[in-house]
Protein backbone atom coordinates (compact mmCIF):
# COMPACT_ATOMS: atom_id res chain seq x y z
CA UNK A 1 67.20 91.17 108.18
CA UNK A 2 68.27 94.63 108.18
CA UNK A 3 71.03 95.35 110.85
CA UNK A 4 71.96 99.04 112.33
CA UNK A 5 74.67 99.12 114.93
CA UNK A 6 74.43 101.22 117.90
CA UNK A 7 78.01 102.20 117.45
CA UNK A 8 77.94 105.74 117.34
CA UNK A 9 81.36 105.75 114.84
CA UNK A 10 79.28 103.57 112.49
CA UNK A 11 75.65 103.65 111.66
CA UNK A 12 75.61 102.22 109.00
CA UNK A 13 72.69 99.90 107.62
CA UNK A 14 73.51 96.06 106.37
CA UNK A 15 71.66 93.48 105.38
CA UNK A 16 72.57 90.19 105.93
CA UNK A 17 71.98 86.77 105.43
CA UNK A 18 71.18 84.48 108.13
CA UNK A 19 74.11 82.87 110.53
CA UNK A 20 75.71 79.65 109.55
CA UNK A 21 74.75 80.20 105.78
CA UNK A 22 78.29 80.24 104.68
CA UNK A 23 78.17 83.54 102.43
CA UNK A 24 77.81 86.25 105.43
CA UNK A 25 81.80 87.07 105.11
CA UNK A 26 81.41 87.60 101.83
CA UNK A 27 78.03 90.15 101.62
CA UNK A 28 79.70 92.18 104.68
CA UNK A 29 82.71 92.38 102.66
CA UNK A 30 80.71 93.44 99.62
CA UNK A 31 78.68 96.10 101.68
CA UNK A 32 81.46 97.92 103.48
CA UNK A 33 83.42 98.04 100.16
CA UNK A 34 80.59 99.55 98.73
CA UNK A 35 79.73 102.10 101.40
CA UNK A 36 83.53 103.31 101.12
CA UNK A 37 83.36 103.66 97.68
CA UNK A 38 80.24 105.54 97.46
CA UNK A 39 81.26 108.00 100.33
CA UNK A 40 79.03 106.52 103.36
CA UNK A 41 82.44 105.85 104.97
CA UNK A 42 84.83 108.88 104.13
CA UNK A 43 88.74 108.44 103.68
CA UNK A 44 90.74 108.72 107.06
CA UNK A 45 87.13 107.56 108.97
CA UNK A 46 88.65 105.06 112.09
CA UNK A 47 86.41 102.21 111.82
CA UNK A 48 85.30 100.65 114.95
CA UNK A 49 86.93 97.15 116.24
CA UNK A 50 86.39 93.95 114.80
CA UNK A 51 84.45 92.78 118.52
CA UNK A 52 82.32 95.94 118.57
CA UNK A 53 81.42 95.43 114.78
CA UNK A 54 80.54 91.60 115.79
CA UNK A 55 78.96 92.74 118.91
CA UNK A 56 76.79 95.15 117.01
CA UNK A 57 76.04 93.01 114.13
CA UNK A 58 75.29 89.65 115.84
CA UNK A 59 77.94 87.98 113.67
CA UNK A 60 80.98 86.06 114.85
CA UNK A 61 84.18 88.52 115.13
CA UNK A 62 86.50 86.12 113.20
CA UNK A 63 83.69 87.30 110.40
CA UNK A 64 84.29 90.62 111.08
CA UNK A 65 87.92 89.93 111.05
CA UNK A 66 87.65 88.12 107.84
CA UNK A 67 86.01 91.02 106.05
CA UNK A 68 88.66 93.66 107.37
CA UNK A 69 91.41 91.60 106.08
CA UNK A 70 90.09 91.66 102.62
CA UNK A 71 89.89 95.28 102.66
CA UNK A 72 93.02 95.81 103.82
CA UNK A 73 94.57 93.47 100.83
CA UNK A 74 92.36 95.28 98.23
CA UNK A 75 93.22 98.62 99.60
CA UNK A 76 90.32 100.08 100.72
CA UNK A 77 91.04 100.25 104.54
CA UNK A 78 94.95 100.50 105.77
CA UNK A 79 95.94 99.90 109.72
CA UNK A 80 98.32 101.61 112.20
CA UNK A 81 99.83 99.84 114.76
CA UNK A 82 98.37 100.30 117.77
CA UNK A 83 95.95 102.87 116.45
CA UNK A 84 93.21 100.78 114.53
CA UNK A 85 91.97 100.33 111.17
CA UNK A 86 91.04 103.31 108.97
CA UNK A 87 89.51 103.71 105.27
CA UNK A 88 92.18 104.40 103.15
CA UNK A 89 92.82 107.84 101.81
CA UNK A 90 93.29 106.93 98.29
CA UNK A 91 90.80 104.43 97.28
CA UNK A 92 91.64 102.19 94.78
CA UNK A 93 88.62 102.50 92.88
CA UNK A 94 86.02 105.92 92.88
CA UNK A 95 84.18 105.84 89.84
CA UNK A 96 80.21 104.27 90.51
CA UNK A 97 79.59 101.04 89.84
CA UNK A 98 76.92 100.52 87.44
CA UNK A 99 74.08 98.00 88.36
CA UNK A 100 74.52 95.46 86.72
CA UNK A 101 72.98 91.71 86.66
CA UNK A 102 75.27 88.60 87.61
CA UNK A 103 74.76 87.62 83.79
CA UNK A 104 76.13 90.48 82.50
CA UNK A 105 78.84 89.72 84.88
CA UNK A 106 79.20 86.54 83.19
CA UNK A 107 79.09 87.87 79.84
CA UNK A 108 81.37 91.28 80.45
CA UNK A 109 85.25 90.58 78.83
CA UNK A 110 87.68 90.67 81.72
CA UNK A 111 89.76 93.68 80.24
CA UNK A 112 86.56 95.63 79.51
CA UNK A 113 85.21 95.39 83.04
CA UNK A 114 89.14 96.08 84.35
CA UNK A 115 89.37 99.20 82.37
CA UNK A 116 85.81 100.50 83.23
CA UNK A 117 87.05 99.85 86.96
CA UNK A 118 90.47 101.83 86.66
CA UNK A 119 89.68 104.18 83.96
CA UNK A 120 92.09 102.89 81.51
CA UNK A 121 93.88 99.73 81.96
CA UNK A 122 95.81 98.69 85.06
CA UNK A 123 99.16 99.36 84.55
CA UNK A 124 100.64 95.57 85.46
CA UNK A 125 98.10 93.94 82.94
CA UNK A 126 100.38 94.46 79.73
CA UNK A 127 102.02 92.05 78.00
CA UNK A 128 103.40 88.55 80.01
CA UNK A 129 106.74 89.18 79.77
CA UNK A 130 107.49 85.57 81.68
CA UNK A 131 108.94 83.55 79.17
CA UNK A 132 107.30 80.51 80.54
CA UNK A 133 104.50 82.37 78.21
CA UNK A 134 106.28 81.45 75.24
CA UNK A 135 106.38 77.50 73.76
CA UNK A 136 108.07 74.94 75.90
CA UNK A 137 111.37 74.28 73.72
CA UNK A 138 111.55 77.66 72.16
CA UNK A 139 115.33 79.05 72.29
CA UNK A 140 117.08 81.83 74.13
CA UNK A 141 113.78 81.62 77.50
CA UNK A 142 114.59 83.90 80.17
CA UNK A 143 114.37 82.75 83.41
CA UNK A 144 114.13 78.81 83.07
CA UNK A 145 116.40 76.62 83.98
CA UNK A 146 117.81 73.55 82.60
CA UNK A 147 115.05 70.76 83.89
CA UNK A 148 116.49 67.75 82.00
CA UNK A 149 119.25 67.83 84.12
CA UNK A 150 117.32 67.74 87.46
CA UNK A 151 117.37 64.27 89.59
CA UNK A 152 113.91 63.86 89.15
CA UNK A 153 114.48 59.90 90.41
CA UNK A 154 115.69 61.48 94.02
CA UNK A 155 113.06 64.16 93.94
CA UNK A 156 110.09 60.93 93.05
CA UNK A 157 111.70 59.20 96.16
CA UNK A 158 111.62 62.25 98.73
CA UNK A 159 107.94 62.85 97.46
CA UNK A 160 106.76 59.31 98.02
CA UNK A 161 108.34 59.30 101.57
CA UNK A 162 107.02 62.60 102.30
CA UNK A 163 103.48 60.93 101.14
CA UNK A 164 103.98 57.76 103.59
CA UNK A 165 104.85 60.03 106.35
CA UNK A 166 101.94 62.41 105.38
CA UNK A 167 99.46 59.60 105.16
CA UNK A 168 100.16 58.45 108.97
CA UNK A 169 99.66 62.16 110.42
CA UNK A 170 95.74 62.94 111.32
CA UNK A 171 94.30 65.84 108.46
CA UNK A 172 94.99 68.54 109.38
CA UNK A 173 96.13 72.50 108.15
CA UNK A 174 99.80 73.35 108.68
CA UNK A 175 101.74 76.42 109.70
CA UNK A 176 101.73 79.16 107.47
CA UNK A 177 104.98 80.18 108.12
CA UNK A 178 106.32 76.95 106.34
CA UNK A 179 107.24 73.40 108.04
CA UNK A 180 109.80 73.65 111.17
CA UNK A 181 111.99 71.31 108.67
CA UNK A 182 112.06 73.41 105.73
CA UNK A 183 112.73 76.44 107.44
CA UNK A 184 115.44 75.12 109.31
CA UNK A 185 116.75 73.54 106.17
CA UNK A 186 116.30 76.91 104.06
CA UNK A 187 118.36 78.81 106.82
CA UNK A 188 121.03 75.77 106.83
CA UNK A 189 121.00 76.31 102.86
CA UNK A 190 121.29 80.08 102.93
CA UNK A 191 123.96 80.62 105.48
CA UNK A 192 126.30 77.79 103.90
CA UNK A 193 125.48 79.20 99.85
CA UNK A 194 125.17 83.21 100.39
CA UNK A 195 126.16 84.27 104.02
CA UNK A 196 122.98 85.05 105.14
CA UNK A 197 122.58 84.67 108.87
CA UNK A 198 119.22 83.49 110.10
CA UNK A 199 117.42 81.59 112.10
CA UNK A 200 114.74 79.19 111.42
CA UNK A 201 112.03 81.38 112.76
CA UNK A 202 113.80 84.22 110.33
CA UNK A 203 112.24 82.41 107.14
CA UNK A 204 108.59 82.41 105.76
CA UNK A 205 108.12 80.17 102.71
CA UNK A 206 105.73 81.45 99.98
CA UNK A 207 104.73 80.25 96.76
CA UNK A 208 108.00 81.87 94.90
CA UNK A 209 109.36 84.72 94.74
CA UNK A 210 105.97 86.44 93.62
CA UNK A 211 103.62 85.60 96.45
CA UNK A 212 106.91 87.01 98.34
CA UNK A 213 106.53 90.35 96.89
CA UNK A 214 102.83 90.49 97.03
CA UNK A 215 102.73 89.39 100.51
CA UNK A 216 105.45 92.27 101.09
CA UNK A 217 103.29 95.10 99.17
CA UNK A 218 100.75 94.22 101.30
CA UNK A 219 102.29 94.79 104.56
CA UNK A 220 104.30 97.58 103.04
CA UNK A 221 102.49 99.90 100.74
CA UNK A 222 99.45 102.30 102.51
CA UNK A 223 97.62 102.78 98.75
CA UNK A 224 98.64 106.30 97.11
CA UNK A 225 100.85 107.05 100.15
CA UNK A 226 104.25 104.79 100.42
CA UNK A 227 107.11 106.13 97.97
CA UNK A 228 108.76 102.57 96.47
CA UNK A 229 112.06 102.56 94.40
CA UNK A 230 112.72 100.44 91.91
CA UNK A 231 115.72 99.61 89.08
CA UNK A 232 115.24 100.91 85.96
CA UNK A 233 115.29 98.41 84.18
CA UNK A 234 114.15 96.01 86.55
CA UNK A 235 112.21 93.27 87.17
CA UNK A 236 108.72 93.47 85.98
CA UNK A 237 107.00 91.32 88.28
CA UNK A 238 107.62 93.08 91.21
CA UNK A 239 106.50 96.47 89.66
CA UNK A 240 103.71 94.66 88.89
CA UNK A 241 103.18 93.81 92.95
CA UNK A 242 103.94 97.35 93.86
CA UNK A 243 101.17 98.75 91.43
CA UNK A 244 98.44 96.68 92.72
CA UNK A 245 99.16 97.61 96.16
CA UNK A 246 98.97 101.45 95.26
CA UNK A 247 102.65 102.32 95.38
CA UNK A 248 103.81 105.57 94.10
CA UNK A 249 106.66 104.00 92.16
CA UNK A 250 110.48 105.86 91.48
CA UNK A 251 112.32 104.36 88.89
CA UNK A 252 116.01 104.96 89.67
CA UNK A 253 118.56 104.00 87.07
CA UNK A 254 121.67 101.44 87.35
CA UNK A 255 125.07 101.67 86.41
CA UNK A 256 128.14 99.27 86.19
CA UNK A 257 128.02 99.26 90.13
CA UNK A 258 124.26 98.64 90.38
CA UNK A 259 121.31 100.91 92.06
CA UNK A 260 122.64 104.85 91.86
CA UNK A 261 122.27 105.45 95.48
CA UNK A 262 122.04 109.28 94.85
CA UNK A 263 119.31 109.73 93.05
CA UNK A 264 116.87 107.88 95.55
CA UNK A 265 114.30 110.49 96.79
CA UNK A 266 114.49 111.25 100.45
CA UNK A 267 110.67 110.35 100.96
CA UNK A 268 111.44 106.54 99.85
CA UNK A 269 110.47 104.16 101.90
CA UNK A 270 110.92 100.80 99.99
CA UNK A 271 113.57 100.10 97.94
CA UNK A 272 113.79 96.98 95.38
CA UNK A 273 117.08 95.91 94.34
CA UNK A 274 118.68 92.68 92.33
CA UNK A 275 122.36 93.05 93.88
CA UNK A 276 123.78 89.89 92.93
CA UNK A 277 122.48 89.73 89.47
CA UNK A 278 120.56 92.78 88.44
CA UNK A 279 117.99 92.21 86.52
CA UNK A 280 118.25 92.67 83.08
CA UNK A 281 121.36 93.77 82.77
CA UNK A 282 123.31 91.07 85.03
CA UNK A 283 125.79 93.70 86.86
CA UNK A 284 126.44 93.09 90.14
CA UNK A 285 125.94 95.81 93.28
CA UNK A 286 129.30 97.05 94.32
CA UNK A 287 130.44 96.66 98.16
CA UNK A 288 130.73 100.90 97.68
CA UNK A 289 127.06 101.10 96.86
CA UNK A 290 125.98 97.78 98.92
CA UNK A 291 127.05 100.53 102.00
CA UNK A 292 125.72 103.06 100.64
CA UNK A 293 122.39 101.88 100.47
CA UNK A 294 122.06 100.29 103.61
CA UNK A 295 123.30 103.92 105.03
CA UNK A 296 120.55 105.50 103.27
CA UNK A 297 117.56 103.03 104.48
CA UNK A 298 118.93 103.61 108.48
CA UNK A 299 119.04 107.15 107.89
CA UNK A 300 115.87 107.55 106.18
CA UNK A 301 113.74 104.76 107.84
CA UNK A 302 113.39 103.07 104.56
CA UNK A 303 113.50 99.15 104.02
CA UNK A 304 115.60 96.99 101.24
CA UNK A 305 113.69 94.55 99.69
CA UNK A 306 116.48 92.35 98.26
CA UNK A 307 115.95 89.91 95.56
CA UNK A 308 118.93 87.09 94.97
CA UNK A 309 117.94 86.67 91.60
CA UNK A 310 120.18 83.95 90.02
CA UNK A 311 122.29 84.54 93.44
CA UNK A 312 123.27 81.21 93.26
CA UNK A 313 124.55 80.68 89.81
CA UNK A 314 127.86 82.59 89.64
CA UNK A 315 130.73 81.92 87.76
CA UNK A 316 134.41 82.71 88.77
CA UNK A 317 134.36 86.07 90.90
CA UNK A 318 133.82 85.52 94.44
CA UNK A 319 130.30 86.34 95.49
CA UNK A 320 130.29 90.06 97.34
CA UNK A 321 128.29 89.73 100.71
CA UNK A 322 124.43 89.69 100.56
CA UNK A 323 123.02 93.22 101.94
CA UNK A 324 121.26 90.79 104.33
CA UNK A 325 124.04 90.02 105.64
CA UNK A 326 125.88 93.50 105.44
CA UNK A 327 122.67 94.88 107.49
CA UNK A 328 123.31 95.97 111.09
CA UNK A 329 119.55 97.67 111.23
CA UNK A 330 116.63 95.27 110.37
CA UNK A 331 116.24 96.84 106.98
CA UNK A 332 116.54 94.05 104.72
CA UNK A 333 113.56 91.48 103.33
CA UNK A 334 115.78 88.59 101.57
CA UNK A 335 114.00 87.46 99.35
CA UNK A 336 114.90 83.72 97.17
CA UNK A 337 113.49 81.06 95.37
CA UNK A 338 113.38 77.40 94.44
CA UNK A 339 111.99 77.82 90.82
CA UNK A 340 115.50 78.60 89.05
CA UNK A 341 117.80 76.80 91.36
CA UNK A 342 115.36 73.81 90.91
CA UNK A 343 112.50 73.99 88.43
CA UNK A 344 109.72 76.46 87.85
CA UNK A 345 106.59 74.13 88.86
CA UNK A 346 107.22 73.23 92.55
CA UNK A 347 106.06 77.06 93.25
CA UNK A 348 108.29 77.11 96.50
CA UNK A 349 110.18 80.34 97.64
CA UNK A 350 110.93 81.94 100.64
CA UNK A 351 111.80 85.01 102.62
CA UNK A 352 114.02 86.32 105.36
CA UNK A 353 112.74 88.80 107.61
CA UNK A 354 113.06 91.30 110.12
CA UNK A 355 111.81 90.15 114.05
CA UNK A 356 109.95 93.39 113.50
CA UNK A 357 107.40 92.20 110.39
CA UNK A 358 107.36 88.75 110.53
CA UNK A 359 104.15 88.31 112.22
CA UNK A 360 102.67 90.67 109.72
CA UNK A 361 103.60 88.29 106.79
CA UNK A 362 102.31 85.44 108.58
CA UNK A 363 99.15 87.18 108.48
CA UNK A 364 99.41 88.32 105.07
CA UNK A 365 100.62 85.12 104.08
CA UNK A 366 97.61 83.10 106.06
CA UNK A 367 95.28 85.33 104.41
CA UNK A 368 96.79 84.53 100.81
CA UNK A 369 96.43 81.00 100.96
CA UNK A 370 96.89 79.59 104.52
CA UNK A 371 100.12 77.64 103.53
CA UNK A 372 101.95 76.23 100.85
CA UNK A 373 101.50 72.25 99.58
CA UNK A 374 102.66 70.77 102.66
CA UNK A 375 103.84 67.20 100.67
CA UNK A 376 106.24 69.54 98.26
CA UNK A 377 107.73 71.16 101.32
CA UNK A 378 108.52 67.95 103.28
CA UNK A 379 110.26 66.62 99.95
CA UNK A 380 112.19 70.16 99.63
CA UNK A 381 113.10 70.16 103.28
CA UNK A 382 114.84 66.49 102.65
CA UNK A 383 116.18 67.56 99.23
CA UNK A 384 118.02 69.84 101.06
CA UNK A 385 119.24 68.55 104.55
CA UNK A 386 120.14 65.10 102.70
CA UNK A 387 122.58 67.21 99.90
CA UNK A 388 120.88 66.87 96.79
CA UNK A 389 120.46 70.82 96.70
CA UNK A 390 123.94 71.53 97.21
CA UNK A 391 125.03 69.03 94.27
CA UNK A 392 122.34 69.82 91.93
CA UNK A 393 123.62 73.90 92.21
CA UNK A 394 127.10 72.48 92.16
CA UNK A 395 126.60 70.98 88.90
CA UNK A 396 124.24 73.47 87.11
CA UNK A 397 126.64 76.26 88.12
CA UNK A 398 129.44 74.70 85.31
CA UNK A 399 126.57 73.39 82.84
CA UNK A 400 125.48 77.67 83.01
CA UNK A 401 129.19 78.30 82.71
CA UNK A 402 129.38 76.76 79.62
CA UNK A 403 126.61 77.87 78.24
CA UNK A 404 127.23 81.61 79.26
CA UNK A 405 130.52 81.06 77.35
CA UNK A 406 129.04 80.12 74.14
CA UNK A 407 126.63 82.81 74.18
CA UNK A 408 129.28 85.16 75.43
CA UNK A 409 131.79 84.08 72.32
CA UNK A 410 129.38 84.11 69.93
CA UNK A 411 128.33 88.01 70.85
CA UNK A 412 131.63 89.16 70.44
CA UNK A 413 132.55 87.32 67.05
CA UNK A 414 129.08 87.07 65.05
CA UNK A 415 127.39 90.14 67.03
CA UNK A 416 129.85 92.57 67.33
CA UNK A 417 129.08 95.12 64.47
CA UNK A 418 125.45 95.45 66.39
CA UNK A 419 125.85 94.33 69.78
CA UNK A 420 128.15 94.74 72.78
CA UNK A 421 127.31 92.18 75.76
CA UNK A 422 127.78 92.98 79.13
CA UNK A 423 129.91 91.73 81.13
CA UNK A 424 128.06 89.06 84.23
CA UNK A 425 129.96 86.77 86.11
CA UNK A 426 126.89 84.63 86.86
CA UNK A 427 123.34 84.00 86.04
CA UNK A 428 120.82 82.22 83.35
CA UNK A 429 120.95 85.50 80.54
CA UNK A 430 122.79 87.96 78.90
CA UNK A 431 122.30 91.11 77.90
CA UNK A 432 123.52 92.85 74.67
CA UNK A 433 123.33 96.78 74.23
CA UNK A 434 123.19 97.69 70.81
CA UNK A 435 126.20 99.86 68.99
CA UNK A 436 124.51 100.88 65.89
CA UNK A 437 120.89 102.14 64.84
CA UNK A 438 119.59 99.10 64.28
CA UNK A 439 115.42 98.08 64.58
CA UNK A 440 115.91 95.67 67.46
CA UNK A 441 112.07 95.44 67.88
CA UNK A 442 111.39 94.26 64.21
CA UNK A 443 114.56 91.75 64.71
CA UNK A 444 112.72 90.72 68.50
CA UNK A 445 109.76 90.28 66.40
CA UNK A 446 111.19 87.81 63.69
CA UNK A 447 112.89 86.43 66.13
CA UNK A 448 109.70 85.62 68.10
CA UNK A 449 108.18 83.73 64.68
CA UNK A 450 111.32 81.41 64.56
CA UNK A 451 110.57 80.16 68.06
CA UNK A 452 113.19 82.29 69.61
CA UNK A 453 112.15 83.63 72.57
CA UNK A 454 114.69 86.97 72.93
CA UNK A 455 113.28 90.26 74.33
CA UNK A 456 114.02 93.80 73.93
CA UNK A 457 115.45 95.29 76.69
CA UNK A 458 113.08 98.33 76.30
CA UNK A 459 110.52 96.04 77.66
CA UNK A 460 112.37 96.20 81.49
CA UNK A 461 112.75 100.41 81.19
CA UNK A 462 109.83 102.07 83.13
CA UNK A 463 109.39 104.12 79.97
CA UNK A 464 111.56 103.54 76.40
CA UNK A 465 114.29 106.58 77.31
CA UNK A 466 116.88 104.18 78.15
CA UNK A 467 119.80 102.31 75.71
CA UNK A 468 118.60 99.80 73.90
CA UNK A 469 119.48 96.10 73.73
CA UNK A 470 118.67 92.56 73.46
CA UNK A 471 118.41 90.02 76.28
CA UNK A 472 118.65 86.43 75.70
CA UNK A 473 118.39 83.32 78.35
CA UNK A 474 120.70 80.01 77.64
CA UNK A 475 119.63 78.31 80.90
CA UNK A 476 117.06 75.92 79.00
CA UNK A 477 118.32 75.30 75.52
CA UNK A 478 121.28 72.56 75.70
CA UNK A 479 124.37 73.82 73.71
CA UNK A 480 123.94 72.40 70.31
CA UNK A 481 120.44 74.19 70.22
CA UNK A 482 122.01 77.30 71.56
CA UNK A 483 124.96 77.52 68.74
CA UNK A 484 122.26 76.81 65.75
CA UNK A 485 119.84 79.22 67.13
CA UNK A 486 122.33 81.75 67.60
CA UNK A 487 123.13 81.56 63.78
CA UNK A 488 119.65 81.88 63.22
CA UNK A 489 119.67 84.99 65.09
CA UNK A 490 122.17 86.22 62.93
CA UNK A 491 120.67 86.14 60.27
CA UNK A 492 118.04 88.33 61.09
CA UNK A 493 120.89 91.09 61.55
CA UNK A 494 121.60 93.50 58.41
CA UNK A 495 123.69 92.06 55.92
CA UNK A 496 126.53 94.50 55.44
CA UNK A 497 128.79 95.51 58.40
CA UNK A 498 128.22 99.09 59.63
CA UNK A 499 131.14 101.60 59.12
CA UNK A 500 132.29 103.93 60.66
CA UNK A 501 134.30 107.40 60.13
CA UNK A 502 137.46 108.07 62.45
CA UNK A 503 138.32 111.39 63.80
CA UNK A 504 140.81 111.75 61.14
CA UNK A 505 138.71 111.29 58.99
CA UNK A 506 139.44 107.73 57.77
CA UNK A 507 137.06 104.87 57.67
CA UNK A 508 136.63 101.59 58.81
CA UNK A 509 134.65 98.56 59.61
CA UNK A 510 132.69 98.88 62.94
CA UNK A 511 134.03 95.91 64.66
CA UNK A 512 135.59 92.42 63.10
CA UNK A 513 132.64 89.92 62.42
C-alpha cells in the first residue's frame, strides 16, 4: 500500500509492507535513507516526531523509533537535545546508488561495493593492525596477554555457578547498562587499582574497549561537524571509530610528557588520550600536562575521552592520578577493559561516565546489541568481588616485569647500534626508535615471515612524517621464546656496526654491541 502523511513537514510517499510482517522497520529505514540521499529530504530539514510519523503512517512508533535510531548511528540524521531530529548536514554517502539486483548484491566483492560507496576506500579499512591477526604463538604480539597463566580452573567454577544461578531465573533480556553486580564490582575494582571515584550507576559495560569507543562516536560526533583530537601516534582502533562516525580528525603529536596540550585547536571538542601508557610509545602523561588538559576541555567545552591502556600493568614508579579522577568538571569518559588484564575472548569492557551522557550510551549501547553475555558478566562480577582479579594483576604485573626487562636488556646490548628503546615503566610492549638509516620496513617484513609479529611504528603516525621505530609486545611469548626470538631479530639487522664521525673529527663505533 502506498502511504502519504498529512504532515505538512513531510510528504513524502512510502510503501510498505503490511503490519506484523516483521520487515516494516527495515523498508522504512531503507526508504528514508534513500529519500535523504537522493535530496527528497534536504540537509538541516527537522523531521517530524517519531508519534506523528507513526500516527501518519499507521505503524507502531517504537517502529518509527527503530528506524530513526539507525539513521542516527549511520549518520544520516543527527539530534539536538530538546530540539528534535534533523538530516544531517554532511551525509555520509551522496553519490547515486545504482539499481542493482539482490544477486548482484550477492556476487559484488565487499571492498568493490565499499569503494563505489565512499569514492575510494574508507579510511579505517586498511590493514588489521590487531595482532590477534597474526598466528596464535607467533613472537613479539602486541596487545595479548599472557593466557597460560590465567586461573582458568576458578574462572570454569564462577561460570558454572553463574550457569546454575542463570538456569533458575525466568528468560528474560537484561539491563543494558551491565548487571547491578558487575558494575558495582567494576567501581569496587577501579577505585581500589587506579583512583577512580565512581559509583555503580557511573559504569556502562560494553563489549571492550571498542564497542566503548563506537558507542562514544556515536553519541559524540555530528558527521562532518565535531573537531576530534587524537595522539599521533596513537591507537588505531579508535581512529578507526572516529572515522566512521564522520569526525574531522586532528592529529596532535606527543612528547616525553604525553599529549602537547598547545597545539590542540580551539574548535576541539573531543580529545583521545592514552595517559597512563600512551600508545605506541609507552610514555606516560605528566601531572603538568594531566592539568593542562583538563584546563583546556573546561575552558573550551571539550570532553577527554581517556583510555587506561595497560593502566594496570606498571612497574616501579608510582601510578600518577587518572584524569578521571583529577576532573572537577564532568569532562572525562574512562574508558578500561578486561581483555589485557584478563584475556582477549571474554569481550568485556567498560566505561565511566559523566551523569550528563550516561543515558545517551545506554541508548547507544541498547541499540548496539541490547547487552552484553549476561553468564560472562555474572562470572566477571564474582571474579572480581571474590579476589581473583586483584591476584591475577598482582601476579602478571612481576611476570610483565620480567619480561619488560629482558626485552629492555637485550635493546640496549644487541640493538643499540640501530635502536634506542624508550623508556616505560609499565605495560605489555616496547618501543624502539631507530638511530641510524636503517630499512625498518624490509626488517618488519622478514621479520613477519619468521613468525615474528613486530610492527613499524610508522604504522601508528596519521601520515609517515614522524621518527621511525620498531614496536614489539612480550606479554604472550614466555621468556625462553622471547630471548631466542630476539636473536632472531638480530639477525635480520646489518652486519657491520654503523660509525660514526665526532666533531673533532675522529671516529668511532656508534654504540657498544
Amino acid at each position: 500500500m502506498e502511504i502519504v502523511p498529512k504532515h505538512a513537514m513531510l510528504e513524502l510517499a512510502i510503501t510498505l509492507p503490511p503490519r506484523g510482517s516483521g520487515a516494516v522497520m527495515r523498508v522504512l529505514h531503507r526508504e528514508l535513507r534513500a529519500a535523504i540521499l537522493d535530496g527528497r529530504l534536504k540537509p538541516g530539514l527537522r523531521l517530524p516526531s517519531t508519534r506523528i510519523l507513526a500516527d501518519s503512517w499507521g505503524v507502531s512508533r517504537n517502529t518509527v523509533m527503530g528506524a530513526y535510531d539507525l539513521l542516527l548511528s549511520e549518520g544520516y540524521l543527527f539530534a539536538r537535545h530538546g530540539a528534535g531530529t534533523y538530516v544531517a548536514e554532511v551525509l555520509p554517502n551522496r553519490g547515486e546508488r545504482a539499481s542493482v539486483s539482490e544477486a548482484d548484491e550477492a556476487d559484488a566483492k565487499p571492498d568493490a561495493r565499499l569503494n563505489a560507496l565512499w569514492g575510494s576506500p574508507p579510511p579505517y579499512l586498511g590493514k588489521p593492525w590487531v595482532s590477534s591477526m597474526a598466528p596464535n604463538h607467533a613472537l613479539f604480539r602486541l596487545g595479548v596477554p599472557d593466557t597460560a597463566s590465567f586461573p582458568f580452573h576458578i574462572w570454569r567454577r564462577l561460570l558454572a555457578r553463574s550457569l546454575r544461578a542463570l538456569a533458575k531465573l525466568p528468560a528474560a533480556y537484561v539491563e543494558a547498562q551491565g548487571r547491578p553486580l558487575l558494575r558495582e564490582a567494576i567501581a569496587n575494582h577501579v577505585s581500589f587499582a587506579r583512583a577512580v571515584a565512581c559509583r555503580p550507576e557511573d559504569v556502562v559495560v560494553t563489549a571492550g574497549t571498542q564497542q566503548a569507543f563506537d558507542l562514544l562516536a556515536r553519541i559524540l560526533v555530528t558527521p562532518g561537524r565535531t573537531t576530534v583530537a587524537m595522539e599521533d601516534p596513537g591507537y588505531p582502533p579508535v581512529r578507526a571509530a572516529l572515522v566512521a562516525a564522520g569526525a574531522k580528525l586532528v592529529p596532535v603529536p606527543v612528547d616525553s610528557e604525553g599529549l602537547v596540550v598547545e597545539r590542540l585547536p580551539a574548535d576541539t571538542r573531543v580529545i583521545c588520550v592514552t595517559p597512563s601508557h600512551q600508545f605506541p610509545l609507552g610514555v606516560a602523561m605528566s601531572m603538568r600536562r594531566r592539568a593542562e588538559l583538563l584546563d583546556f576541555a573546561r575552558v573550551n567545552g571539550a570532553v577527554v575521552i581517556e583510555d587506561d591502556y595497560d593502566g594496570e600493568f606498571r612497574f616501579g614508579a608510582t601510578p600518577r592520578d587518572a584524569l578521571q579522577t583529577l576532573d572537577r568538571s564532568g569532562s572525562v569518559f574512562y574508558v578500561g577493559t578486561f581483555s589485557k588484564s584478563l584475556f582477549p575472548g571474554i569481550r568485556l569492557g567498560f566505561l565511566v561516565a559523566p551523569s550528563w551522557a550516561r543515558r545517551a550510551l545506554v541508548l547507544a549501547k541498547q541499540c548496539s546489541d541490547w547487552h552484553s553475555p549476561v553468564l560472562e558478566q555474572d562470572a566477571l562480577a564474582s571474579f572480581i568481588s571474590e579476589g581473583h582479579m586483584a591476584r591475577h594483576v598482582r601476579k602478571m604485573r612481576k611476570v610483565y616485569s620480567e619480561r619488560r626487562e629482558l626485552v629492555m636488556n637485550s635493546l640496549q646490548t644487541h640493538f643499540s647500534p640501530w635502536l634506542e628503546a624508550i623508556p616505560a615503566s609499565g605495560g605489555m610492549h616496547l618501543t624502539a626508535l631507530t638511530r641510524e638509516s636503517i630499512d625498518i620496513d624490509t626488517i618488519v617484513h622478514s621479520a613477519r615471515q619468521r613468525n615474528m609479529d613486530v610492527r613499524s611504528l610508522r604504522s601508528f603516525w596519521a601520515d609517515t612524517s614522524g621518527p621511525v621505530g620498531l614496536v614489539m609486545g612480550y606479554g604472550a611469548t614466555a621468556p625462553d621464546a622471547l630471548t631466542e626470538g630476539l636473536l632472531q631479530l638480530r639477525r635480520l639487522f646489518p652486519a657491520s656496526i654503523p660509525v660514526r664521525v665526532n666533531r673533532g673529527g675522529s671516529r668511532s663505533v656508534a654504540a657498544s654491541g
